[in-house]
C-alpha atoms as a PDB file:
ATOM      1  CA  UNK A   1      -6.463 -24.708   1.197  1.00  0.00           C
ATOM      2  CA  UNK A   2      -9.881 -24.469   0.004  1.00  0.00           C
ATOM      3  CA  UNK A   3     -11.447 -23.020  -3.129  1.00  0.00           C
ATOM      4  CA  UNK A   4     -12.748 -19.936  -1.177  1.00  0.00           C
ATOM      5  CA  UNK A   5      -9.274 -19.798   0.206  1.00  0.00           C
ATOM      6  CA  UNK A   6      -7.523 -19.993  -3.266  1.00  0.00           C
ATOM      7  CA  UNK A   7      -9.487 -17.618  -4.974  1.00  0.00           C
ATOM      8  CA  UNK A   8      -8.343 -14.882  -2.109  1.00  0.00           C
ATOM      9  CA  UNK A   9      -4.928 -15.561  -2.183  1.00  0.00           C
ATOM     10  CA  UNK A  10      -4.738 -15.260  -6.081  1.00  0.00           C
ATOM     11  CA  UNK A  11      -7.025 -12.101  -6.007  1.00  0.00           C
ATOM     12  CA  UNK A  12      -4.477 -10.799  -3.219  1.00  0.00           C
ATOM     13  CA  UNK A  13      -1.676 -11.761  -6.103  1.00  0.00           C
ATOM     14  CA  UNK A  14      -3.781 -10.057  -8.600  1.00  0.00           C
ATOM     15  CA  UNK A  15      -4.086  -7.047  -6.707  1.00  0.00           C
ATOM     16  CA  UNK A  16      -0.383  -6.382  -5.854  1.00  0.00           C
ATOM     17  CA  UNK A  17       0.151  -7.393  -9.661  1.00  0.00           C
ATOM     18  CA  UNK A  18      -2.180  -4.253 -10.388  1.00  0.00           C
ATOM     19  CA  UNK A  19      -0.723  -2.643  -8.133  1.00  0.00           C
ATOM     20  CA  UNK A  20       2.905  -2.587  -9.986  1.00  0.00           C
ATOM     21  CA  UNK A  21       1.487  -1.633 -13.236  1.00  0.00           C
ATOM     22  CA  UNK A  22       0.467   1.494 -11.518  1.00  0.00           C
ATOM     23  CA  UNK A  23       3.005   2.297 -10.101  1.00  0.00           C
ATOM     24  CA  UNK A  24       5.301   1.860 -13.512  1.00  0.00           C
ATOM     25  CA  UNK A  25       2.622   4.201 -14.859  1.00  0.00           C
ATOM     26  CA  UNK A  26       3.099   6.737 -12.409  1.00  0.00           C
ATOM     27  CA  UNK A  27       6.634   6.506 -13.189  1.00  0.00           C
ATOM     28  CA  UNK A  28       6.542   8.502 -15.871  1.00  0.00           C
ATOM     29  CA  UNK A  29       5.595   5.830 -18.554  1.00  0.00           C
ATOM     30  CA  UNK A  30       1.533   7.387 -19.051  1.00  0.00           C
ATOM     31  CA  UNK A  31       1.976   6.952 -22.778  1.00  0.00           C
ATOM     32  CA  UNK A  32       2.710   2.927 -22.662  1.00  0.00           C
ATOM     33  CA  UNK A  33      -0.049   1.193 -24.320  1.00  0.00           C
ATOM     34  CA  UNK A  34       0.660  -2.284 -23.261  1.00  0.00           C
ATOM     35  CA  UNK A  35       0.805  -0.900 -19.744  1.00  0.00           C
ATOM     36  CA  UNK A  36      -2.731   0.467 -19.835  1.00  0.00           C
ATOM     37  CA  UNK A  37      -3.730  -3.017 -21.916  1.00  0.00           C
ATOM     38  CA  UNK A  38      -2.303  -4.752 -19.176  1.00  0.00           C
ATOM     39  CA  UNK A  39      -4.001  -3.166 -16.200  1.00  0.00           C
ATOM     40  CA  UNK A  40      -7.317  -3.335 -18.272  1.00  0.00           C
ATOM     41  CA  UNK A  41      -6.656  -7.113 -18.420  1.00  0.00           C
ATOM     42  CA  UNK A  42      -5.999  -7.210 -14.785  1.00  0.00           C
ATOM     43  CA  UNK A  43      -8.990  -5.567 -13.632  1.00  0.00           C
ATOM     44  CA  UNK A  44     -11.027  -7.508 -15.910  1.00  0.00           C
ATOM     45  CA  UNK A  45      -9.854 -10.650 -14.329  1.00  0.00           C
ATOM     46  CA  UNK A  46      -9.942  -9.542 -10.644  1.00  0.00           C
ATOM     47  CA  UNK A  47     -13.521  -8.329 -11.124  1.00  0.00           C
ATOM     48  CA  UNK A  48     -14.279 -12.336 -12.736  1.00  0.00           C
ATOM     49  CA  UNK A  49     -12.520 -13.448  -9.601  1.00  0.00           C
ATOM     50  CA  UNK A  50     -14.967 -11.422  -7.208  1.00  0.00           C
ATOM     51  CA  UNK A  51     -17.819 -12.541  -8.733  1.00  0.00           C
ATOM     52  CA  UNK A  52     -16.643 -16.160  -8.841  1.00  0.00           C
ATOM     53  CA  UNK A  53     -15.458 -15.953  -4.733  1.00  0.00           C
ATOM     54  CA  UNK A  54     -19.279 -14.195  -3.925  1.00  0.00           C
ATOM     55  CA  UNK A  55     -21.204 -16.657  -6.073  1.00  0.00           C
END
């Protein structure tokens, strides 16, 4: 697998990770600080992770 190819399959990994937080959210936990922390983190990282794969 190459680098290109890597960086996809962990943004794909990222994404469903995302994904879950959400959905734990939506769950009824809106008021969980580390939750929110957690998908801020996420995002942050995915969005490094595009700019890395279009660079």
């Amino acid at each position: 697998m190459n680098e290109q190819e890597q960086l996809m399959d962990n943004l794909l990994n990222v994404d469903l990770e995302i994904i879950d937080v959400v959905r734990e959210l939506h769950k009824g936990h809106w008021d969980s600080q580390s939750m929110k922390e957690q998908v801020g983190d996420l995002l942050q990282i995915r969005d490094e992770m595009v700019q890395k794969l279009m660079s």
